[in-house]
Protein backbone atom coordinates (compact mmCIF):
# COMPACT_ATOMS: atom_id res chain seq x y z
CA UNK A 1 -15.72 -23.61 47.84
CA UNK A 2 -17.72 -24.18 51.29
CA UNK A 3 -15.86 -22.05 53.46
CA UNK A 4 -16.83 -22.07 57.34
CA UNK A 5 -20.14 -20.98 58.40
CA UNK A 6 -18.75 -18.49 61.30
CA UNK A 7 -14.94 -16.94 60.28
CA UNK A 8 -13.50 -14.69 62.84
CA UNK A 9 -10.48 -12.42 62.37
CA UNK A 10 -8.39 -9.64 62.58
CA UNK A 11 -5.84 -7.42 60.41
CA UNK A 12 -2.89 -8.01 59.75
CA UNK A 13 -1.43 -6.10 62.14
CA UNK A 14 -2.99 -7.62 64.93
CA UNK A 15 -1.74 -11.29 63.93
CA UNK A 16 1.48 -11.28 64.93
CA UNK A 17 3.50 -11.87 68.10
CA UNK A 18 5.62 -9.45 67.33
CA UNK A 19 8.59 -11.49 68.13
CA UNK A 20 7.80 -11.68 71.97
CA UNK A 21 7.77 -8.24 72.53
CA UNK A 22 4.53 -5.76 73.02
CA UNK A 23 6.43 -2.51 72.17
CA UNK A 24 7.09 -3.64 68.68
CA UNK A 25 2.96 -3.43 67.85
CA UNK A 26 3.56 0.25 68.30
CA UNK A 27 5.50 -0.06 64.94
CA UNK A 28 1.84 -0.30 63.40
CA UNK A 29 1.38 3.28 64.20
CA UNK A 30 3.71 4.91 62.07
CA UNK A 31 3.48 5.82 58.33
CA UNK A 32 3.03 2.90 55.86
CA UNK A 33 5.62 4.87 53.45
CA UNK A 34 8.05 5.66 55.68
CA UNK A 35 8.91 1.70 56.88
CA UNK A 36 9.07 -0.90 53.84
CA UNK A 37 6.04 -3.56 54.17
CA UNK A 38 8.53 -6.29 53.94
CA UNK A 39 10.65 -4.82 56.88
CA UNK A 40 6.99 -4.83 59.20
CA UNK A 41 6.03 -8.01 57.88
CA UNK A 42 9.46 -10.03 58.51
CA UNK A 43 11.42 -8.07 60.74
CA UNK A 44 9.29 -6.32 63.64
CA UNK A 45 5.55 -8.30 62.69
CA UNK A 46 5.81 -11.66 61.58
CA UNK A 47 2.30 -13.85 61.24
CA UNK A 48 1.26 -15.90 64.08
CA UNK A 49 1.73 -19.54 63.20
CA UNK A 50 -0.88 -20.45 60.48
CA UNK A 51 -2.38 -23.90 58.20
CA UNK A 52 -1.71 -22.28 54.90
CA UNK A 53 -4.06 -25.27 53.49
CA UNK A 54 -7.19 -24.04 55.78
CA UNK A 55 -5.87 -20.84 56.44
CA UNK A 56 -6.86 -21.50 60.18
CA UNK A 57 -4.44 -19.14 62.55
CA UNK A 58 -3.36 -21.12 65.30
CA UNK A 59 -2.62 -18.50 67.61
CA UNK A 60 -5.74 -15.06 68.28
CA UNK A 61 -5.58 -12.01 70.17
CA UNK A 62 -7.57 -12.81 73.35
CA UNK A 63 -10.76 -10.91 72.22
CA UNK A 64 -11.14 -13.21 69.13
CA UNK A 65 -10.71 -16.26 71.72
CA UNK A 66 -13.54 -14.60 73.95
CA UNK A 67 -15.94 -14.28 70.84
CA UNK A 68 -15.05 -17.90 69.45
CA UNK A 69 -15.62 -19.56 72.79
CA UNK A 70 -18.96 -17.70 73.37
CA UNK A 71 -20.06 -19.01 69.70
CA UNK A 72 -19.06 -22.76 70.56
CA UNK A 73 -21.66 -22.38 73.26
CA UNK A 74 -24.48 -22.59 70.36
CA UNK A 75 -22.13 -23.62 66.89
CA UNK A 76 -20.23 -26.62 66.26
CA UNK A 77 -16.27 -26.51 66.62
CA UNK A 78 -15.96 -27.25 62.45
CA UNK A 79 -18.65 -24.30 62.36
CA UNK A 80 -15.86 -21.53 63.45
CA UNK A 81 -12.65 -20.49 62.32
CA UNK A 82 -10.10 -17.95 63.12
CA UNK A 83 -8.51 -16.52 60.15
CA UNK A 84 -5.03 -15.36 59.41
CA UNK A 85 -6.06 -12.43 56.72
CA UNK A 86 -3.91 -13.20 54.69
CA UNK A 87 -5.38 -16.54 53.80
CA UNK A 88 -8.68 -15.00 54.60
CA UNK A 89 -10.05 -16.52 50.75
CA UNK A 90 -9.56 -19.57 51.90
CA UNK A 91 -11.77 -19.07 55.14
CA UNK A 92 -14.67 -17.76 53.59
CA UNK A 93 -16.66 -19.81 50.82
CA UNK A 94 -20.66 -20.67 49.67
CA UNK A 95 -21.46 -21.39 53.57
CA UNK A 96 -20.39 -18.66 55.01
CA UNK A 97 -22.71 -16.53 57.11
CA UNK A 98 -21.10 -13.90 59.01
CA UNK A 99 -17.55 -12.61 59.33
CA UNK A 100 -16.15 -11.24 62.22
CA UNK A 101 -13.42 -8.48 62.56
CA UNK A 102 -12.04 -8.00 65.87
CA UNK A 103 -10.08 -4.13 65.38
CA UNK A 104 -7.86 -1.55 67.51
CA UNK A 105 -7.34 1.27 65.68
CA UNK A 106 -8.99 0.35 62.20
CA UNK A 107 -8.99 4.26 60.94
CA UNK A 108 -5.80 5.57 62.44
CA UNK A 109 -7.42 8.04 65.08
CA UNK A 110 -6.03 6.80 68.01
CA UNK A 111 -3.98 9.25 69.91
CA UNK A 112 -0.38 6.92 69.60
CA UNK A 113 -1.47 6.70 65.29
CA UNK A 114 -2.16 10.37 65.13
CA UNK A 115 1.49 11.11 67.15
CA UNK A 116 3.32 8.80 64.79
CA UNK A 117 1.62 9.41 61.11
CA UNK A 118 0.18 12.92 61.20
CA UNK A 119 -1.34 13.05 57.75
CA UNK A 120 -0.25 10.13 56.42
CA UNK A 121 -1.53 6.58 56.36
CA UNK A 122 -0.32 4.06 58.99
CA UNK A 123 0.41 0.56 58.84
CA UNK A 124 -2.76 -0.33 61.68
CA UNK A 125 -4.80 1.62 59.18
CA UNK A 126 -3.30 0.58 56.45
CA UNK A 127 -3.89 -3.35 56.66
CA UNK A 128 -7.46 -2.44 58.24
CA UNK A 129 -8.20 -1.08 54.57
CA UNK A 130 -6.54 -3.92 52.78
CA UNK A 131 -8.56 -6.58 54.57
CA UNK A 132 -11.69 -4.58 53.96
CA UNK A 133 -11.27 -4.54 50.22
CA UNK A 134 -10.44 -8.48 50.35
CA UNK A 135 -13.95 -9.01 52.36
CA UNK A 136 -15.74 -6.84 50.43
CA UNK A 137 -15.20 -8.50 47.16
CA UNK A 138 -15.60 -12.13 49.11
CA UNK A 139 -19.13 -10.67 50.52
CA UNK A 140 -20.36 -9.87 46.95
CA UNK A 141 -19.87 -13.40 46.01
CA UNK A 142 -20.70 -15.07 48.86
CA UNK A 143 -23.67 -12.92 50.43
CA UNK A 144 -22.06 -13.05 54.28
CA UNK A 145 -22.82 -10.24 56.82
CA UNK A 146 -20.13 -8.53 58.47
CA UNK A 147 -19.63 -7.87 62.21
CA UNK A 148 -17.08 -5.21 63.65
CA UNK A 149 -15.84 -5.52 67.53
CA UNK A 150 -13.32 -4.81 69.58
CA UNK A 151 -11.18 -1.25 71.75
CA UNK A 152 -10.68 0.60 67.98
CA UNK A 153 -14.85 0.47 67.12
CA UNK A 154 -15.94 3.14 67.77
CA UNK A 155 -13.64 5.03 65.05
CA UNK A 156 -16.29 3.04 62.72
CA UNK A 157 -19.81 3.61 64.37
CA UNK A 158 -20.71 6.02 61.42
CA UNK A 159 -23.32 4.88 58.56
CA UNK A 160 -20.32 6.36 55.68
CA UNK A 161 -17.85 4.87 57.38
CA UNK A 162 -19.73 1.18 57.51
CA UNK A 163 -20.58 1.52 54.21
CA UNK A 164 -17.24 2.33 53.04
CA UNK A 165 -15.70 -0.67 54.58
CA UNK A 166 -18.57 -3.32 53.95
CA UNK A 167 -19.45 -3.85 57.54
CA UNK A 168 -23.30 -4.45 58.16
CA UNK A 169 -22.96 -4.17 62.48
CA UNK A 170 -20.56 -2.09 64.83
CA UNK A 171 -20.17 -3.48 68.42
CA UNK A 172 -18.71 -1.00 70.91
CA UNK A 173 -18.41 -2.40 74.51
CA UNK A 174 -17.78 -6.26 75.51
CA UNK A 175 -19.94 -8.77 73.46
CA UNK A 176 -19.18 -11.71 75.76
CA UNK A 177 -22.81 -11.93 76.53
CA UNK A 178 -24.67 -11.41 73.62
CA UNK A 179 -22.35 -13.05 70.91
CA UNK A 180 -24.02 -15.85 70.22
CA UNK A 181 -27.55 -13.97 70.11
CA UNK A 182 -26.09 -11.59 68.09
CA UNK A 183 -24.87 -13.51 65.46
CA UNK A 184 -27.79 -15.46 64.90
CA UNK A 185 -29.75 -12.28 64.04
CA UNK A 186 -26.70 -11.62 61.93
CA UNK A 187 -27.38 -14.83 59.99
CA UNK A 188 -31.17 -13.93 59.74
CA UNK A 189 -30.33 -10.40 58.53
CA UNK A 190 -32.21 -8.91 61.98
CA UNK A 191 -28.67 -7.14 63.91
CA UNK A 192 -29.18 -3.36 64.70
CA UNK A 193 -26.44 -1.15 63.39
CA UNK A 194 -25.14 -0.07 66.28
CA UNK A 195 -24.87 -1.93 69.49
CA UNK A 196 -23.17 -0.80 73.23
CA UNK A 197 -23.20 -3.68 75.20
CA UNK A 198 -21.16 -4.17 78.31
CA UNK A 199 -20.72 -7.29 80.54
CA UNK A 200 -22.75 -7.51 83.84
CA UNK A 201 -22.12 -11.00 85.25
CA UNK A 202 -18.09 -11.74 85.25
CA UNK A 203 -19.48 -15.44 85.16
CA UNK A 204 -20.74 -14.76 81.51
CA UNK A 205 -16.77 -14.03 80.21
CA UNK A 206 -16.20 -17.39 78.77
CA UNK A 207 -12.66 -19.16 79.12
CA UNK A 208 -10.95 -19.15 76.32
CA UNK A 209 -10.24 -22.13 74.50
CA UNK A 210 -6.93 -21.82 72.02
CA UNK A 211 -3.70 -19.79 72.50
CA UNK A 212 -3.40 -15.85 72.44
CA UNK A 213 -1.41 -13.34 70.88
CA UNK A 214 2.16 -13.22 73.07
CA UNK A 215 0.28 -15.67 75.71
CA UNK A 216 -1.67 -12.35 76.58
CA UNK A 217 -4.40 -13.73 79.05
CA UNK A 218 -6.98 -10.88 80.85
CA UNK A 219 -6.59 -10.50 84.29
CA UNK A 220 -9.22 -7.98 84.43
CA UNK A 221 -11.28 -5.32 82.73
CA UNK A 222 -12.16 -2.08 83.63
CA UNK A 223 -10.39 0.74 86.12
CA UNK A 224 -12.37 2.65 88.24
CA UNK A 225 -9.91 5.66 88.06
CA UNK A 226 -12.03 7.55 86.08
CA UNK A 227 -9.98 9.65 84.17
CA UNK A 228 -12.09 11.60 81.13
CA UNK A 229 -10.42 11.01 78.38
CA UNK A 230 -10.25 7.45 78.51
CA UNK A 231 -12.66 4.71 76.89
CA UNK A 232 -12.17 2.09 79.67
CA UNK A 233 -13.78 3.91 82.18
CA UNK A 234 -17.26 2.69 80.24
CA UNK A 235 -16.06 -0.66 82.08
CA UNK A 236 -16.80 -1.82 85.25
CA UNK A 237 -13.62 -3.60 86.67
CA UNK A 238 -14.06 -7.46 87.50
CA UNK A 239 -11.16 -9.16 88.50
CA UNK A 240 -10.79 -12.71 86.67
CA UNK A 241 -10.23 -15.43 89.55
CA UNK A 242 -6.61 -16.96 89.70
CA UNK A 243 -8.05 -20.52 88.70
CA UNK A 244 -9.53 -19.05 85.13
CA UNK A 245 -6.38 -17.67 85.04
CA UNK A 246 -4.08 -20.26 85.53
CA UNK A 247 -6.31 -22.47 83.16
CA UNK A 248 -6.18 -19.71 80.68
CA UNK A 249 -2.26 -19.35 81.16
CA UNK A 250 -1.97 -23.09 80.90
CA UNK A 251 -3.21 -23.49 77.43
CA UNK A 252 -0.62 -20.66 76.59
CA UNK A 253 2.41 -22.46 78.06
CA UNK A 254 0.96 -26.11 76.40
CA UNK A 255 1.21 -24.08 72.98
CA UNK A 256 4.82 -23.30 73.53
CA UNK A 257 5.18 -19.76 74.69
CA UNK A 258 7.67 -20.04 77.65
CA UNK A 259 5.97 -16.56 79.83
CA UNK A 260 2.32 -15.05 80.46
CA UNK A 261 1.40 -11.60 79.98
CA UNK A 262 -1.53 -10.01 81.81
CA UNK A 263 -3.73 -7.75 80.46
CA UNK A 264 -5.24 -4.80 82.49
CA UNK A 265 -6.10 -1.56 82.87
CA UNK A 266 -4.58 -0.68 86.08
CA UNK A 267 -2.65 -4.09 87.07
CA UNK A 268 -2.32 -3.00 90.77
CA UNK A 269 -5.97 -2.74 91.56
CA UNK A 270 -6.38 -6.15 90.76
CA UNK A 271 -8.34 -7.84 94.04
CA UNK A 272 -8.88 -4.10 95.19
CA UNK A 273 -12.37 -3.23 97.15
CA UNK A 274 -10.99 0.02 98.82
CA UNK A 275 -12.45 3.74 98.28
CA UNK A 276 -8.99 4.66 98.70
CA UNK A 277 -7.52 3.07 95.95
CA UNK A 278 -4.56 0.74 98.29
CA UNK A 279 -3.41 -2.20 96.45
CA UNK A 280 -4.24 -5.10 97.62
CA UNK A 281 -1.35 -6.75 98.06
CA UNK A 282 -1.95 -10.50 98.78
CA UNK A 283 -4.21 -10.97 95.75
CA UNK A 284 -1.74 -9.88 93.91
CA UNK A 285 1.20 -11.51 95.07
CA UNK A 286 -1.06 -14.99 95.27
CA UNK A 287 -1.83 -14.05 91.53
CA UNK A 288 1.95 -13.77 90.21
CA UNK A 289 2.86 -16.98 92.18
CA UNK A 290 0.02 -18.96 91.44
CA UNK A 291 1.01 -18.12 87.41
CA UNK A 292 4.63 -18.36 88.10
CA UNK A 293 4.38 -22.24 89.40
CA UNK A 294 2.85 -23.02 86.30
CA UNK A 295 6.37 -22.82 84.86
CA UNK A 296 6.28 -19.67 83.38
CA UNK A 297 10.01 -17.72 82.74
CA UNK A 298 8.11 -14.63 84.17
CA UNK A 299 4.66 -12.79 84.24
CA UNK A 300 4.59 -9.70 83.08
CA UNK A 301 1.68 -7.00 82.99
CA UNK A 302 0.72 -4.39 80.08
CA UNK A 303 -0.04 -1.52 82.39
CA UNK A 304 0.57 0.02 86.11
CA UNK A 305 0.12 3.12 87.76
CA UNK A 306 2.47 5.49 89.26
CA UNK A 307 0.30 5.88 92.10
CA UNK A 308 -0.18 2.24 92.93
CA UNK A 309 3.21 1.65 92.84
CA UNK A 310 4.57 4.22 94.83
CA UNK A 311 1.30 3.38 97.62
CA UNK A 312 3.16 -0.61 98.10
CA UNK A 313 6.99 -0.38 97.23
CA UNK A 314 7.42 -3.39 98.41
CA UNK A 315 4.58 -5.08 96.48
CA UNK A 316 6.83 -4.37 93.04
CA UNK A 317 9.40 -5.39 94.86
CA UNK A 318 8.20 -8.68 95.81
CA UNK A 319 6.52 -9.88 92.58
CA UNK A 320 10.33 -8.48 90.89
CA UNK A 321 12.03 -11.25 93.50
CA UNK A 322 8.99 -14.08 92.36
CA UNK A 323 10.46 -13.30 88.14
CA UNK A 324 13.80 -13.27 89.60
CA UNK A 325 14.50 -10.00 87.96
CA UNK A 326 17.77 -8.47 88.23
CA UNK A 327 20.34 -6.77 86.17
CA UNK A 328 20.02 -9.22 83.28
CA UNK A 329 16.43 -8.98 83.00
CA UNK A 330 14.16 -6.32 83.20
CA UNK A 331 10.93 -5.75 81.63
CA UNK A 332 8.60 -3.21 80.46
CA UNK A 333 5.36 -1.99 81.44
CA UNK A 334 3.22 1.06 80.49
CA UNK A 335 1.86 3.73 82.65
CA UNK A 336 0.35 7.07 82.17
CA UNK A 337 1.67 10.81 83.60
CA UNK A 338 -0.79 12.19 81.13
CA UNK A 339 0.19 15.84 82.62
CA UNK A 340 1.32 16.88 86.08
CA UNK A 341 -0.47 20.55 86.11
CA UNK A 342 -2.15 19.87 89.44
CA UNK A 343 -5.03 22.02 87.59
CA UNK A 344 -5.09 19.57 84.44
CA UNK A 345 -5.11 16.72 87.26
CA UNK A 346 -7.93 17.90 89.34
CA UNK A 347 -9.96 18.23 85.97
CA UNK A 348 -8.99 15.28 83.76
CA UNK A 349 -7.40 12.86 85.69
CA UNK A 350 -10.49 11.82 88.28
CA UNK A 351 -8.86 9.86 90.89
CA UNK A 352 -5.98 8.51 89.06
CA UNK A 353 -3.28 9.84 92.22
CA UNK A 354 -4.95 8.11 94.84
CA UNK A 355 -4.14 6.88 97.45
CA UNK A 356 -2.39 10.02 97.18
CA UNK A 357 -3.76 13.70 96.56
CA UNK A 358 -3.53 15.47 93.28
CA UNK A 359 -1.25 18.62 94.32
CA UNK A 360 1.17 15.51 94.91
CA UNK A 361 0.94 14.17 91.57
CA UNK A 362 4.39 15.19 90.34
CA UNK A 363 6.36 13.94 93.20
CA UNK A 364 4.54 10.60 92.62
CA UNK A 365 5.65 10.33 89.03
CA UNK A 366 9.02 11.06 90.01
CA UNK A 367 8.81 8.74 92.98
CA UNK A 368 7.06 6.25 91.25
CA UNK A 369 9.41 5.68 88.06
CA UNK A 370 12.38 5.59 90.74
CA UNK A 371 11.18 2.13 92.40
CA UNK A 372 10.35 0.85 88.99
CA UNK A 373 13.92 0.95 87.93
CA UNK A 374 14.99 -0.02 91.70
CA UNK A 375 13.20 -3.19 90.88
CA UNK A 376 14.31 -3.36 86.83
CA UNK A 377 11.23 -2.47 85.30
CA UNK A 378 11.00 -0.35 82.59
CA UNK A 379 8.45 2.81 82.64
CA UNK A 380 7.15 3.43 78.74
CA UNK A 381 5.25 6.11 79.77
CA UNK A 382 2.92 8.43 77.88
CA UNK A 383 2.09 12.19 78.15
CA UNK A 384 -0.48 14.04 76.72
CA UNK A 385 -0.53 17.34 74.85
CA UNK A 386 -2.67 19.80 73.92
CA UNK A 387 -5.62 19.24 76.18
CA UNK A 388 -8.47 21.97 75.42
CA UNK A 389 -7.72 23.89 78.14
CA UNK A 390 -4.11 23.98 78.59
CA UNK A 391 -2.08 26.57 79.37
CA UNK A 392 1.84 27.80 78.50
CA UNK A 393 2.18 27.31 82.77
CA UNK A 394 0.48 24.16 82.23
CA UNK A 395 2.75 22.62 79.96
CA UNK A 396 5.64 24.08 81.90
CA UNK A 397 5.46 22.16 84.75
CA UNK A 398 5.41 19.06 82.51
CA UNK A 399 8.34 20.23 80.94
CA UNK A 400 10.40 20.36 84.02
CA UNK A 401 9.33 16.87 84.86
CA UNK A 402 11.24 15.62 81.61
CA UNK A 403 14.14 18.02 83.06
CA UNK A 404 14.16 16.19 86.27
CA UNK A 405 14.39 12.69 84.50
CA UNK A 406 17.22 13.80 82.88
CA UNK A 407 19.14 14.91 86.14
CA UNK A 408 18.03 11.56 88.17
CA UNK A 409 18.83 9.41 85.54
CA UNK A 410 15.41 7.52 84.96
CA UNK A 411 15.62 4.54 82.52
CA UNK A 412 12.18 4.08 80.26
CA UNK A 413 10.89 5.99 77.58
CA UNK A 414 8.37 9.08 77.31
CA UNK A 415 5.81 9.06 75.09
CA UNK A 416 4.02 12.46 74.18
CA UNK A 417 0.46 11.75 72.75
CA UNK A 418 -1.02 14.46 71.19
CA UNK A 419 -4.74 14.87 72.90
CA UNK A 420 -8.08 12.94 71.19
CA UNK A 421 -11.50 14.01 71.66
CA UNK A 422 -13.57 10.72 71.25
CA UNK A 423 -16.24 12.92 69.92
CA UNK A 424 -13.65 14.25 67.11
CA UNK A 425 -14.20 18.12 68.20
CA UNK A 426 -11.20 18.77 70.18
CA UNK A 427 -7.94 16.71 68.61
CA UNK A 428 -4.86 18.62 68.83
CA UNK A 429 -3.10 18.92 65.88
CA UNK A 430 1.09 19.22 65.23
CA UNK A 431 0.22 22.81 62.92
CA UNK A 432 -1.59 23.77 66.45
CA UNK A 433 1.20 23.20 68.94
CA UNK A 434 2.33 26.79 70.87
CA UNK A 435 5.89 26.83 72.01
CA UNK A 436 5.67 25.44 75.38
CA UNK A 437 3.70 22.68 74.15
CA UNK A 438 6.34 21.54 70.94
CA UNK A 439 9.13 22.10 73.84
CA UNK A 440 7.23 19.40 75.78
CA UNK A 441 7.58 17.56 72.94
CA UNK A 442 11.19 18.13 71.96
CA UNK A 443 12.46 17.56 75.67
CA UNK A 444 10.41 14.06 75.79
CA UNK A 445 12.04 12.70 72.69
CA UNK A 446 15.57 13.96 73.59
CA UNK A 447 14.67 12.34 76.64
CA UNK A 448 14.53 9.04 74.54
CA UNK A 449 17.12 9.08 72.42
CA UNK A 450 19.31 9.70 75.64
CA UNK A 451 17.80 6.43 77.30
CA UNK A 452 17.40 4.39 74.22
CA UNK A 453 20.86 2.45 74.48
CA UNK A 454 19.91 1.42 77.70
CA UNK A 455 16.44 -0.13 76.23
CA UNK A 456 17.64 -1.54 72.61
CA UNK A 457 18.85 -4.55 74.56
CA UNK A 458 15.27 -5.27 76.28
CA UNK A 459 13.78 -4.91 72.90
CA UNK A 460 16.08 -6.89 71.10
CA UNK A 461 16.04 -9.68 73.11
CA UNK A 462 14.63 -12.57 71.70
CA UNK A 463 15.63 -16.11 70.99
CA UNK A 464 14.69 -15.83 67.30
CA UNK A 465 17.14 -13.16 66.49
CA UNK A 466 20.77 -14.07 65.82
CA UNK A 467 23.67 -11.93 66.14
CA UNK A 468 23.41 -10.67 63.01
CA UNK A 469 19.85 -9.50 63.06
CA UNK A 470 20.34 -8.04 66.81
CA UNK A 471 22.63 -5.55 64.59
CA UNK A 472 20.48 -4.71 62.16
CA UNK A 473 17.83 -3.88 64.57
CA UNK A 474 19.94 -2.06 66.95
CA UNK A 475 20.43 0.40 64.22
CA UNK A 476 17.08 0.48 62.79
CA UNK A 477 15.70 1.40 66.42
CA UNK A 478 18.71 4.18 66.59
CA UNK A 479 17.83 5.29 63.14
CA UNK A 480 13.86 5.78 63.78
CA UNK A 481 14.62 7.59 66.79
CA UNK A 482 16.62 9.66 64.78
CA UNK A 483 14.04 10.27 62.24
CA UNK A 484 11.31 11.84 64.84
CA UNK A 485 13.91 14.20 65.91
CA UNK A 486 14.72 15.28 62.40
CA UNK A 487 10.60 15.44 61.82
CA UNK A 488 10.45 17.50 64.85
CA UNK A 489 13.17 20.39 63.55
CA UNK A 490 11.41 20.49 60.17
CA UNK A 491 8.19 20.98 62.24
CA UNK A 492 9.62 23.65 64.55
CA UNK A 493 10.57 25.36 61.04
CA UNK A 494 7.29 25.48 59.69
CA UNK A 495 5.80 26.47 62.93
CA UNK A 496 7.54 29.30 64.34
CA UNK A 497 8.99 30.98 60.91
CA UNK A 498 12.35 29.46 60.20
CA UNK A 499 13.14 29.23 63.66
CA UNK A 500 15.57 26.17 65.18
CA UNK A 501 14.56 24.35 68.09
CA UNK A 502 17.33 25.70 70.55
CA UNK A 503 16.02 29.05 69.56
CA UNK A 504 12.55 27.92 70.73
CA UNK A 505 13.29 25.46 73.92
CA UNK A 506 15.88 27.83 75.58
CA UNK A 507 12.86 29.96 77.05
CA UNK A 508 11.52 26.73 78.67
CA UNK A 509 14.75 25.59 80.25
CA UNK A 510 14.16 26.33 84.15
CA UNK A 511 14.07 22.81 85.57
CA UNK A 512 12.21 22.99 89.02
CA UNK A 513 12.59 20.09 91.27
CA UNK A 514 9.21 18.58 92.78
CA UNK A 515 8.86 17.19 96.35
CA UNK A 516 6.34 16.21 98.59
CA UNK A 517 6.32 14.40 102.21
CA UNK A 518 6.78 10.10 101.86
CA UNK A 519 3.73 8.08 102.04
CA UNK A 520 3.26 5.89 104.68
CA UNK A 521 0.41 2.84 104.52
């Protein structure tokens, strides 16, 4: 068998749509025991379209599209292929000189993994291993070299860890630029290791050239908020121009997906040049109507801020009216409290509250998740805990946030990460949670299971579930919620000697309300 000379791909986890609907690829973070495969695989994960004769996927995550169309700048079209993994043998043959694995969490040490499988293998990791094993037998027959890129790489930048999974390079950064260079020193047997590479001309991000992962197109990279614990802050932003975008989002809609989603850090600072952080709001209006008059049901984004939207109300407001959002359709988004201690803020969060200042960071959280729901969007927010120097009064004031979305009614979930040290030093642990901190937790998932009835019916709606299936997975969502609350009074147990969670929550109870004076532009 020939096999292509370039195959690109990505685990099985990755190569999915997951059935129009982002929040299902958190799934992949829980234990591979706890969920049957054939349940991930069918129900929440099925494959992206795929020529079971070539094995050819004909849908990528964008990152795999980036690296293709960089190669196609030097190889032949018939040189490259993007591989479903699960065909991957049929990819890779006698010609093959280099195999590309785009990853996001390939190990399982990312701080939403270590949350949802604490100690135990999860499904991200799980398929990461499996398409390891399935490359490392092809590579002792065929003789290949193997390439590793993409946000989870730096979880393998070890020598062991390489040469425990069969992979010759590690790139950590953006490779747009030196792809092609790279892998012809892969082909003669010349890559480094190791690379960090970053992108310093936006004009050297190639476009695309095949349909992405839920019609996920990047409007831009990079922040600027600066917040510590985050890798994206090793990114400059760039803003991708509305005409890349539109061509991008064209060859999405041409496929057949019927919507565009836009990938950023911080969606909001999109067209932004200002110190103090302002949105900017004609580029970003222009941008959602110059994608929406392509035909698209609605554009969506993967991530806001709190800040940004509570600095331009009417901004959210305005691109809500350009979806035509209303009571029958909402959508979801994902944003980050990480903590409101306004010490924890000042230290960790860099300038994450501006335009506002950081002693007003819990009013703008509140404020902020009160216009998103004014203008049906969905907050799935995340919270982080057990940062190295956190305190019981820390944590507290964190707590009574959670208190105060019960009381105001906010629709959207919580999601409490436990804190990851990218250097692996200081992780937080479940067995090292205090009280306050496991309260935090306990309040954020009561929080959810109060709110999930109102969110099953965003996440269930789809056009390739019937009735009957919108049943099933009403109660498998129900049931998992379930399941983390029972894993969380087992875990208070072991923690605090036989103790029940009302016995440990009740000294945390004081709700204290927030406020601070309105912004005005």
């Amino acid at each position: 068998m020939k096999g292509k000379r370039i195959v690109l791909t990505a685990d099985r986890s990755l190569m999915t749509n997951y059935r129009g609907n982002f929040l299902y690829g958190f799934i992949a973070c829980g234990p591979y025991e706890v969920l049957p495969e054939w349940v991930f695989d069918k129900v929440f994960c099925p494959s992206v379209e795929t020529n079971k004769e070539t094995g050819e996927a004909k849908v990528a995550q964008v990152g795999l599209r980036r690296v293709e169309s960089a190669l196609l700048q030097g190889y032949k079209r018939d040189e490259i292929i993007i591989g479903q993994p699960e065909y991957i043998e049929k990819c890779i043959g006698s010609e093959t000189k280099v195999v590309g694995i785009n990853v996001m969490d390939p190990l399982g040490m990312a701080p939403v993994t270590t949350t949802m499988s604490p100690e135990k293998l999860s499904y991200v990791a799980m398929k990461f291993k499996r398409l390891c094993a399935k490359v490392i037998q092809l590579k002792k027959q065929y003789n290949f070299h193997v390439v590793v890129g993409g946000n989870g790489a730096w979880e393998l930048a070890k020598s062991d860890r390489m040469r425990i999974h069969g992979i010759d390079t590690v790139v950590v950064g953006e490779a747009d630029e030196l792809a092609l260079d790279l892998f012809h020193e892969l082909e003669g047997g010349n890559a480094p290791e190791l690379m960090h590479c970053f992108v310093k001309n936006i004009q050297n991000i190639p476009l695309i050239q095949g349909p992405t992962v839920n019609s996920l197109i990047e409007a831009m990279r990079g922040c600027g908020r600066g917040c510590d614990f985050c890798d994206v802050n090793k990114r400059s932003k760039k803003d991708l121009p509305l005409e890349r975008l539109q061509y991008e989002a064209k060859i999405n809609l041409d496929y057949g997906f019927d919507s565009i989603w836009l990938h950023s850090d911080e969606m909001f600072l999109y067209g932004c040049d200002n110190k103090d952080f302002q949105p900017n709001y004609d580029a970003i209006v222009d941008l959602w109507k110059g994608l929406k008059s392509l035909g698209a049901r609605f554009v969506a984004t993967t991530h806001m801020t709190f800040s940004a939207v509570c600095a331009d109300p009417k901004l959210l407001k305005d691109i809500s009216q350009i979806n035509q959002m209303g009571n029958e359709k909402w959508l979801a988004t994902n944003l980050g409290i990480e903590t409101v201690s306004e010490q924890l803020v000042k230290k960790h969060l860099g300038v994450k509250t501006k335009p506002f200042s950081t002693n007003e960071w819990g009013w703008v959280v509140r404020e902020g998740a009160k216009i998103l729901n004014e203008n049906h969007w969905f907050p799935a927010a995340t919270l982080i805990i057990g940062w190295p120097d956190e305190t019981p009064e820390d944590t507290q004031v964190t707590i009574d946030l959670i208190d105060d979305f019960k009381h105001t009614g906010m629709r959207g979930l919580v999601a409490p990460l436990l804190y990851q040290d990218f250097n692996e030093k200081n992780s937080m642990h479940f067995g090292n949670l205090n009280e306050a901190q496991f309260t935090l937790f306990w309040r954020c998932w009561e929080h959810n299971l109060r709110v999930i009835n109102d969110i099953i019916p965003i996440i269930i709606r789809n056009k390739s579930f019937g009735p009957p299936m919108k049943v099933i997975m009403y109660g498998m969502i129900k049931a998992g919620t379930w399941a983390i609350m029972r894993y969380l009074r087992g875990l208070c147990k072991e923690l605090f000697n036989g103790r029940l969670p009302d016995e440990i929550i009740s000294h945390y109870s004081m709700s204290r309300s927030v406020t601070a004076p309105a912004y005005t532009k």
